[in-house]
N, C-alpha and C. Protein backbone atom coordinates (compact mmCIF):
# COMPACT_ATOMS: atom_id res chain seq x y z
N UNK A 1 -39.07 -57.17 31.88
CA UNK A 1 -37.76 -57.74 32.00
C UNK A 1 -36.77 -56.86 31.25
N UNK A 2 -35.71 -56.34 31.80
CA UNK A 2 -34.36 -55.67 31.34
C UNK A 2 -33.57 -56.22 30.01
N UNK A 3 -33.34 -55.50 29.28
CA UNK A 3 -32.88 -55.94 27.75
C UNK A 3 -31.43 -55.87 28.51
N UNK A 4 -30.53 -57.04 28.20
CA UNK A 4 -28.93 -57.39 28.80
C UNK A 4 -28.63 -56.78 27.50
N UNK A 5 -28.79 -56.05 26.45
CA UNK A 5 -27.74 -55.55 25.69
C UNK A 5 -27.38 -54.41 25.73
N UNK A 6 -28.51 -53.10 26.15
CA UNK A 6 -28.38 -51.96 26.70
C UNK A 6 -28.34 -51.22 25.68
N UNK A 7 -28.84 -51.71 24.57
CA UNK A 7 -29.22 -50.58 23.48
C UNK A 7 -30.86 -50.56 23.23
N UNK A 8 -31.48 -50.71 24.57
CA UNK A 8 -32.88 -50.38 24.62
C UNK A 8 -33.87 -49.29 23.86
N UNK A 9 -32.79 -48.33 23.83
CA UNK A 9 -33.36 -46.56 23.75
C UNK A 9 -33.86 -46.59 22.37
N UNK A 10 -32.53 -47.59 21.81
CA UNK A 10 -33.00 -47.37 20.13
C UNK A 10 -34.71 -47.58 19.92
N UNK A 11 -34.71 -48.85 20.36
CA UNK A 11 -36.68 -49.22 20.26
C UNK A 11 -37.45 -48.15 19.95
N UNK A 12 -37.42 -47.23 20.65
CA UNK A 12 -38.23 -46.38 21.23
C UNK A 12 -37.89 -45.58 20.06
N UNK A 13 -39.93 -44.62 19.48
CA UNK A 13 -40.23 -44.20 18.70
C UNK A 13 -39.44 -42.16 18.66
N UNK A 14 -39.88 -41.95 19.89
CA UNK A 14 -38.84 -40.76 20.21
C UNK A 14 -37.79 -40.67 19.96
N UNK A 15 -37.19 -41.29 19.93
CA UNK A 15 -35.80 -41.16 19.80
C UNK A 15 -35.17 -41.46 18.67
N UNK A 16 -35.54 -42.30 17.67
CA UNK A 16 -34.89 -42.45 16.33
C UNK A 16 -35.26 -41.26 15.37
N UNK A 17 -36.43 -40.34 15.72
CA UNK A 17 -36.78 -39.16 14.67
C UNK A 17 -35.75 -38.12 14.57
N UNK A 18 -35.74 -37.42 16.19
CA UNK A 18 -34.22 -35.99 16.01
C UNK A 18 -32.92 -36.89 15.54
N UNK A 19 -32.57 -38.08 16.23
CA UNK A 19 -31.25 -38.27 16.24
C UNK A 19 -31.13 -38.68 14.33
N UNK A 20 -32.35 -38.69 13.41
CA UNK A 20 -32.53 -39.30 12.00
C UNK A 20 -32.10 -37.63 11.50
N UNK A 21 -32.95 -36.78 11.81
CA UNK A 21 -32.83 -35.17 11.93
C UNK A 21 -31.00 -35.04 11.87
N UNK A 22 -30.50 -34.89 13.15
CA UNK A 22 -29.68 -34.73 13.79
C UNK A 22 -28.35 -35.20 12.08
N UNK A 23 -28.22 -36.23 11.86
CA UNK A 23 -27.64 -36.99 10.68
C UNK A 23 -27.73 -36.14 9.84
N UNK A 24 -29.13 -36.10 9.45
CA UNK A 24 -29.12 -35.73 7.86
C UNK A 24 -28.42 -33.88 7.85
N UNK A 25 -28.89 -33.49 8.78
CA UNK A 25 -28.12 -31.44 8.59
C UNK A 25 -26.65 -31.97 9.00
N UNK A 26 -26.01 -32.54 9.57
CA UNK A 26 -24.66 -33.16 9.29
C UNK A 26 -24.29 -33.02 8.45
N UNK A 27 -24.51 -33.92 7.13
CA UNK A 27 -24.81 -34.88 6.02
C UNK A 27 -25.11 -33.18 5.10
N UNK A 28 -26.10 -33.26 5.35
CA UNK A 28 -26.22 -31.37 4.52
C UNK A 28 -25.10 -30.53 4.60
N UNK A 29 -24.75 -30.37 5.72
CA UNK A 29 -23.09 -29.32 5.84
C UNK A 29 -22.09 -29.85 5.27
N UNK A 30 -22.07 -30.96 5.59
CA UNK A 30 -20.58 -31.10 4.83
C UNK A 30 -21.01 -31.61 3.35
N UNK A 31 -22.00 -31.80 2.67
CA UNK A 31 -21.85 -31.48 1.36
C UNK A 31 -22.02 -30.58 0.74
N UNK A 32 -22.56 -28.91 1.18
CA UNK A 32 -22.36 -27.96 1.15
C UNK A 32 -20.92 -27.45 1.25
N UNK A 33 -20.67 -27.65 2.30
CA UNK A 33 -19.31 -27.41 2.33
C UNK A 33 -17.94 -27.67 1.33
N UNK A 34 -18.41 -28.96 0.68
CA UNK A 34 -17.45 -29.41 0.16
C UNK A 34 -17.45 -29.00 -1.45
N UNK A 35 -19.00 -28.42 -1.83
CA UNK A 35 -19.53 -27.85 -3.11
C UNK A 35 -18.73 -26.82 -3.27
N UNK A 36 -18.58 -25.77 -2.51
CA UNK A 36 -17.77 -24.36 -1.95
C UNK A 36 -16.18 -24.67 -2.03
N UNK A 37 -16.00 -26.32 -1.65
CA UNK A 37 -14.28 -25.76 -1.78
C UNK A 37 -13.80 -25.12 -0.59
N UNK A 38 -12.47 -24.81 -1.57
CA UNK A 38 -11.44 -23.28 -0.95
C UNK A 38 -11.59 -23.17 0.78
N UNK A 39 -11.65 -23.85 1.51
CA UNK A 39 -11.84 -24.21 2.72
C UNK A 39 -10.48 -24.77 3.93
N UNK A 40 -9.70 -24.04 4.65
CA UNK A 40 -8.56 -24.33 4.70
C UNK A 40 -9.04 -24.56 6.43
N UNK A 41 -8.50 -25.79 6.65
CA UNK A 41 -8.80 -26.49 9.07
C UNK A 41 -6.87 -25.99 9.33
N UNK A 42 -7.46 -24.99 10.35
CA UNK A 42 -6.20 -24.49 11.42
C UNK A 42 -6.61 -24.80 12.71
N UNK A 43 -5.31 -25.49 13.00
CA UNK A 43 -5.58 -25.70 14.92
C UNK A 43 -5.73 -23.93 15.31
N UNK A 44 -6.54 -23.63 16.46
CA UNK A 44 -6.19 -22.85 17.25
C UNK A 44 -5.52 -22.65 18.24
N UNK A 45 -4.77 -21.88 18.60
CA UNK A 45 -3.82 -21.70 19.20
C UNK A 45 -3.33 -20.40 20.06
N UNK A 46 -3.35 -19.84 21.29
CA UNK A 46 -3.25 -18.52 22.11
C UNK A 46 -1.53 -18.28 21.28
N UNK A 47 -1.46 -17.30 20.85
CA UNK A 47 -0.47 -15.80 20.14
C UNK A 47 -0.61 -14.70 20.00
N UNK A 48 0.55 -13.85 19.68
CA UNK A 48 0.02 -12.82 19.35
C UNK A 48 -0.83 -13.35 17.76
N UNK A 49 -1.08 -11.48 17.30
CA UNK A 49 -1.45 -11.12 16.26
C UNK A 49 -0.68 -11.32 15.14
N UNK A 50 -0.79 -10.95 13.92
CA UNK A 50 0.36 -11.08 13.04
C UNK A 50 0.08 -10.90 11.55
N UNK A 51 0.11 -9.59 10.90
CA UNK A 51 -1.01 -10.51 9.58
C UNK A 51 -0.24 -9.44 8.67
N UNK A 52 0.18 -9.91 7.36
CA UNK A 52 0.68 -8.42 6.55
C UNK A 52 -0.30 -8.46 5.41
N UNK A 53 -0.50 -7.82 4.99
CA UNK A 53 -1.25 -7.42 3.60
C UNK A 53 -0.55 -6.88 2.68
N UNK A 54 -0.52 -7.34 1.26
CA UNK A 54 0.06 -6.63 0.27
C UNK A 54 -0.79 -6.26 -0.72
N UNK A 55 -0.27 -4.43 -0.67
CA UNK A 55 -1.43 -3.90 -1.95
C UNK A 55 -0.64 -3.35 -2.72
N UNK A 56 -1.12 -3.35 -4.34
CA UNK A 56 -0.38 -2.36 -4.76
C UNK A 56 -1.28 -0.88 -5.63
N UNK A 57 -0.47 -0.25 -5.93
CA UNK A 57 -1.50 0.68 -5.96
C UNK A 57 -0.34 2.23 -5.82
N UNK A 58 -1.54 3.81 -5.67
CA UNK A 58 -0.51 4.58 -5.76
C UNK A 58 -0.84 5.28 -4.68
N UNK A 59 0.00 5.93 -3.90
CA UNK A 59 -0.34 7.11 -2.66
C UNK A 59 -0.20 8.33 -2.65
N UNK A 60 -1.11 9.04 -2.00
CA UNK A 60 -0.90 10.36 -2.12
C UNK A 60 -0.56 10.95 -0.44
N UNK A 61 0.20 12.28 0.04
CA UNK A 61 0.42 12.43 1.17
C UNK A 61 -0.53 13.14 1.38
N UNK A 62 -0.76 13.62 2.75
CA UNK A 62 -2.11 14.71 3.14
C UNK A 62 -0.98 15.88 3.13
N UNK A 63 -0.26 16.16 3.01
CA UNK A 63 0.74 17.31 3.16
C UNK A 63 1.28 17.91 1.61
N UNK A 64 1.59 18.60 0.93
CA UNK A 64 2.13 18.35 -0.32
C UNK A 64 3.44 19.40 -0.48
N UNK A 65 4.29 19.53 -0.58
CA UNK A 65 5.10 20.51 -0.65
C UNK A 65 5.74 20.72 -2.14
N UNK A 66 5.82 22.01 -2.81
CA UNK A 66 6.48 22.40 -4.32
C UNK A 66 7.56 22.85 -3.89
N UNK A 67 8.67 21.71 -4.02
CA UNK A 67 10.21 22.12 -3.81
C UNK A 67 10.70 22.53 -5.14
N UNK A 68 10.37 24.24 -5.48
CA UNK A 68 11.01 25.72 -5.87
C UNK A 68 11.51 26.67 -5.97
N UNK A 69 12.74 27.08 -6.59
CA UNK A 69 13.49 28.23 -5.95
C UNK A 69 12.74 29.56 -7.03
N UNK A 70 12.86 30.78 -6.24
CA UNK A 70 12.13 31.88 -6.94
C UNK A 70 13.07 31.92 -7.80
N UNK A 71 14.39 31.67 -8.16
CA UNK A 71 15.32 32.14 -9.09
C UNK A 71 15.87 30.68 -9.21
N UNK A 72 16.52 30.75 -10.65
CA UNK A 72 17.55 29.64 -11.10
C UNK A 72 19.18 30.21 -10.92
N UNK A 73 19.70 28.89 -10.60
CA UNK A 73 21.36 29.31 -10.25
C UNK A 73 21.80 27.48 -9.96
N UNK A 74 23.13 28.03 -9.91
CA UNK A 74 23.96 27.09 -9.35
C UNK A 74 23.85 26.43 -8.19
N UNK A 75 23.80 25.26 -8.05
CA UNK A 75 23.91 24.93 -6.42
C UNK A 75 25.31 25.12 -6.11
N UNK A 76 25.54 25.28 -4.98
CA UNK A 76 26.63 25.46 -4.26
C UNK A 76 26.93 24.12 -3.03
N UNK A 77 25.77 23.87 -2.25
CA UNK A 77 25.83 22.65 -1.30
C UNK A 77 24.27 22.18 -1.35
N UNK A 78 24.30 20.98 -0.99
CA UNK A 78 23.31 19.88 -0.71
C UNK A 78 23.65 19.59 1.02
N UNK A 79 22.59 19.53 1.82
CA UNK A 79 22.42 19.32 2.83
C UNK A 79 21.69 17.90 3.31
N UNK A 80 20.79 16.97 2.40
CA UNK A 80 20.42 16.07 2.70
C UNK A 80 20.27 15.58 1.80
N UNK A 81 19.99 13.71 1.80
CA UNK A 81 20.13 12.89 0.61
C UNK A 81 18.43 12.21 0.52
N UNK A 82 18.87 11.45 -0.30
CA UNK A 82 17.64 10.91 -0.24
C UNK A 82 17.05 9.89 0.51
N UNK A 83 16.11 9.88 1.38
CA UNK A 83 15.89 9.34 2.16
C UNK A 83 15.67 9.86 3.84
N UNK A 84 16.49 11.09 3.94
CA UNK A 84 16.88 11.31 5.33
C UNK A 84 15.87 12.15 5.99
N UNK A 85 15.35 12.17 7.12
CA UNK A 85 14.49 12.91 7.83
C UNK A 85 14.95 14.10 7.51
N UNK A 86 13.68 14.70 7.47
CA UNK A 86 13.79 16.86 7.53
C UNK A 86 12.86 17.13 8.48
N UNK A 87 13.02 18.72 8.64
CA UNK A 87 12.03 19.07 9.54
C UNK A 87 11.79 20.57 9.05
N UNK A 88 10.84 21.36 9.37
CA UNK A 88 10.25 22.16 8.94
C UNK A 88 11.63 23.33 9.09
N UNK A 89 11.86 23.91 8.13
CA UNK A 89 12.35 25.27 8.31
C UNK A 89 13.78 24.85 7.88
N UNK A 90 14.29 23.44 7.44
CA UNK A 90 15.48 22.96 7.14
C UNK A 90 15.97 23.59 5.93
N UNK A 91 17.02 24.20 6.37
CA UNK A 91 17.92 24.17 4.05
C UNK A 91 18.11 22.88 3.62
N UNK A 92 17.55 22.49 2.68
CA UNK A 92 17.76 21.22 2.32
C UNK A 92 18.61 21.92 1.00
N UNK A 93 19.51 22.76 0.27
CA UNK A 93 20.54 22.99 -0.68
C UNK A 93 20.74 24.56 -0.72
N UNK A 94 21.52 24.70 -0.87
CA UNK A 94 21.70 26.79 -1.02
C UNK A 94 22.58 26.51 -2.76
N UNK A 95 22.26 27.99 -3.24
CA UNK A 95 22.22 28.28 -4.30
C UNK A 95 23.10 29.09 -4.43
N UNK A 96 24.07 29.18 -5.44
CA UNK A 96 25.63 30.44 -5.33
C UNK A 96 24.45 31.92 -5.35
N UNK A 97 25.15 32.71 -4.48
CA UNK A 97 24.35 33.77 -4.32
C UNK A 97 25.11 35.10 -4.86
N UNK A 98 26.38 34.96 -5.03
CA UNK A 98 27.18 35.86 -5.40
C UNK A 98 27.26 37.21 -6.55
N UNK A 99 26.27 36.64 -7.55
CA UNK A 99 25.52 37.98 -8.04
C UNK A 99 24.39 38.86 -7.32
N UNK A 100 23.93 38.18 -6.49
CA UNK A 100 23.12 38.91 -5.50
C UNK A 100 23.53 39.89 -4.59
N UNK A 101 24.77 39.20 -4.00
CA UNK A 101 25.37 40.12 -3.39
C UNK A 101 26.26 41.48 -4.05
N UNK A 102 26.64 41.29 -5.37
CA UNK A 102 27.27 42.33 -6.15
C UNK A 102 26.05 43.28 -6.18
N UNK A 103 24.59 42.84 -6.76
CA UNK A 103 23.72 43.54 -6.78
C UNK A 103 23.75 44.52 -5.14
N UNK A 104 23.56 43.71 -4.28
CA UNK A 104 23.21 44.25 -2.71
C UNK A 104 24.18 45.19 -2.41
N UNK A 105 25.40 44.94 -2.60
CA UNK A 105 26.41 46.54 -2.45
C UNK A 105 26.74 47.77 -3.65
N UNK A 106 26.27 47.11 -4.32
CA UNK A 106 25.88 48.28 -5.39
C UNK A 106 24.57 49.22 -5.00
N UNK A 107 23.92 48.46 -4.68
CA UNK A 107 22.18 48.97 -4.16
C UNK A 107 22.78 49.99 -2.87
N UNK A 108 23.61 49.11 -2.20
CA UNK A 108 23.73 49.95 -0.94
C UNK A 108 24.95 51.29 -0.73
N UNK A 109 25.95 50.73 -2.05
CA UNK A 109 27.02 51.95 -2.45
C UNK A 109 25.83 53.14 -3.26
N UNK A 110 25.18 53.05 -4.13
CA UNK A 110 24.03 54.25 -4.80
C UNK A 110 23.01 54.45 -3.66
N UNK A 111 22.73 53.81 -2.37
CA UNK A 111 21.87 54.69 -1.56
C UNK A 111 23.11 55.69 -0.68
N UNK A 112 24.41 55.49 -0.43
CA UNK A 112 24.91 55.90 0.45
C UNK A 112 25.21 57.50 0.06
N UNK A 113 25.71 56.94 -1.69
CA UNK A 113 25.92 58.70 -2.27
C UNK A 113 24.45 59.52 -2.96
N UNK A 114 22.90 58.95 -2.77
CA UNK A 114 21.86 59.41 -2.63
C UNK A 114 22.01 60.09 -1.29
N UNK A 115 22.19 59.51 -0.69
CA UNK A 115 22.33 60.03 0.75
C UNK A 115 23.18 61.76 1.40
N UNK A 116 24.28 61.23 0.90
CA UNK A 116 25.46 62.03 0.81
C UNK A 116 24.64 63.71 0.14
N UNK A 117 24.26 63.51 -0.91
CA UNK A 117 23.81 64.48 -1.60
C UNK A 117 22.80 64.98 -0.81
N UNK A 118 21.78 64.20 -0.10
CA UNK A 118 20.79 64.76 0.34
C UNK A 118 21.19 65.33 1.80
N UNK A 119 21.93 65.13 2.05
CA UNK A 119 22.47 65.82 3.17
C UNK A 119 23.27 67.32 2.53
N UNK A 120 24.08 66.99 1.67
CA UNK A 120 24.52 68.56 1.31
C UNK A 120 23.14 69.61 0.87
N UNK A 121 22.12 68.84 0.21
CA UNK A 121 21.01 69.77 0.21
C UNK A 121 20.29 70.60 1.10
N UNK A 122 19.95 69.50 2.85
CA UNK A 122 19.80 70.07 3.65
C UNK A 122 20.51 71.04 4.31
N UNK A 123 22.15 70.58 4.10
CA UNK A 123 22.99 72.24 4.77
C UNK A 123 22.75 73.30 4.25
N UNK A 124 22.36 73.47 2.63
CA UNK A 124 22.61 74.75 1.96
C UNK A 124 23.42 74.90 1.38
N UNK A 125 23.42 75.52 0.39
CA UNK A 125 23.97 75.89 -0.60
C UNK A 125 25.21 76.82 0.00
N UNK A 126 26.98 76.50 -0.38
CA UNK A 126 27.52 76.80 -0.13
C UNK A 126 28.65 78.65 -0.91
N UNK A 127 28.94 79.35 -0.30
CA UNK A 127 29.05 81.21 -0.86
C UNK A 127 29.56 80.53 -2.15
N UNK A 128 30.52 79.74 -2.30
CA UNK A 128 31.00 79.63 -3.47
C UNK A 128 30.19 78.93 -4.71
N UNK A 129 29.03 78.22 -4.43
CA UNK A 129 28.32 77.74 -5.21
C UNK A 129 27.31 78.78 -5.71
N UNK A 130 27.09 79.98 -4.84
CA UNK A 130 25.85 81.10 -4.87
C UNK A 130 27.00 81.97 -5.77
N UNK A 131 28.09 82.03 -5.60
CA UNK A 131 28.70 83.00 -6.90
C UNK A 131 28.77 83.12 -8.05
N UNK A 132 28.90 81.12 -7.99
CA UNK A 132 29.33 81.14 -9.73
C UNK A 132 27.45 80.89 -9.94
N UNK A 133 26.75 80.90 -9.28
CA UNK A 133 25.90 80.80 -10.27
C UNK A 133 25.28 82.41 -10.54
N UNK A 134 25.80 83.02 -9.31
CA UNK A 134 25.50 84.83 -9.51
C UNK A 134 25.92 85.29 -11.09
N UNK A 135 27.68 84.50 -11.45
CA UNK A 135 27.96 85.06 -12.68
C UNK A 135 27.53 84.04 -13.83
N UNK A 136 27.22 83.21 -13.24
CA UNK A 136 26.66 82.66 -15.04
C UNK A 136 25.65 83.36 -15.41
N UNK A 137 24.88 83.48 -14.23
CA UNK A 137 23.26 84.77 -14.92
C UNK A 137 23.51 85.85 -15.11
């Protein structure tokens, strides 16, 4: 005869052992769980990505450059500030150059009368230069 209450299944020896099982590792997780803490429930939800990280700490570049002039001087102009993109081969400041250049036409006024001379050497010695030295000897 049919049990009218329809919780038949319980009776039965099969079936109260896993579903006793089933409870207790339940019962195990969440008091594990709750030993641990620090445990934070987020709905899920389709988005993007999104995540920042903050470190602190110090960096080094893979590139390194020693911004050096072979000589000390005056600046004269600044070409970029701080912050602003450069690119390879940029003046980023020039330096008064103006003793350099006194040097450079001096250099180039003493090669011109090196010069000068060495050309009168190649013409030869001129009658009037071959006289007086005829009478000094």
């Amino acid at each position: 005869m049919p049990n009218k209450t329809g919780f038949s299944f319980l009776k039965k020896k099969g079936f109260l052992v896993p579903v006793s099982a089933v409870i207790l590792i339940i019962l195990a997780v969440l008091i594990f769980k709750a030993r641990n803490g620090n445990y934070e429930i987020i709905q899920v939800k389709r988005g993007p990505i999104a995540q920042e990280v903050e470190i602190t700490g110090k960096t080094k570049s893979a590139n390194s450059v020693d911004l050096a002039f072979e000589r000390s001087g005056r600046v004269t102009a600044v070409n970029v500030f701080v912050g602003d993109k450069i690119g390879a081969g940029q003046a980023l400041i020039y330096l008064d150059t103006s003793e350099l250049r006194a040097q450079l036409l001096d250099a180039q006024a003493n090669t011109d009368s090196q010069r000068a001379k060495l050309d009168e050497l190649k013409i030869g010695s001129r009658l009037e230069d071959v006289k007086i030295k005829e009478t000094e000897l």
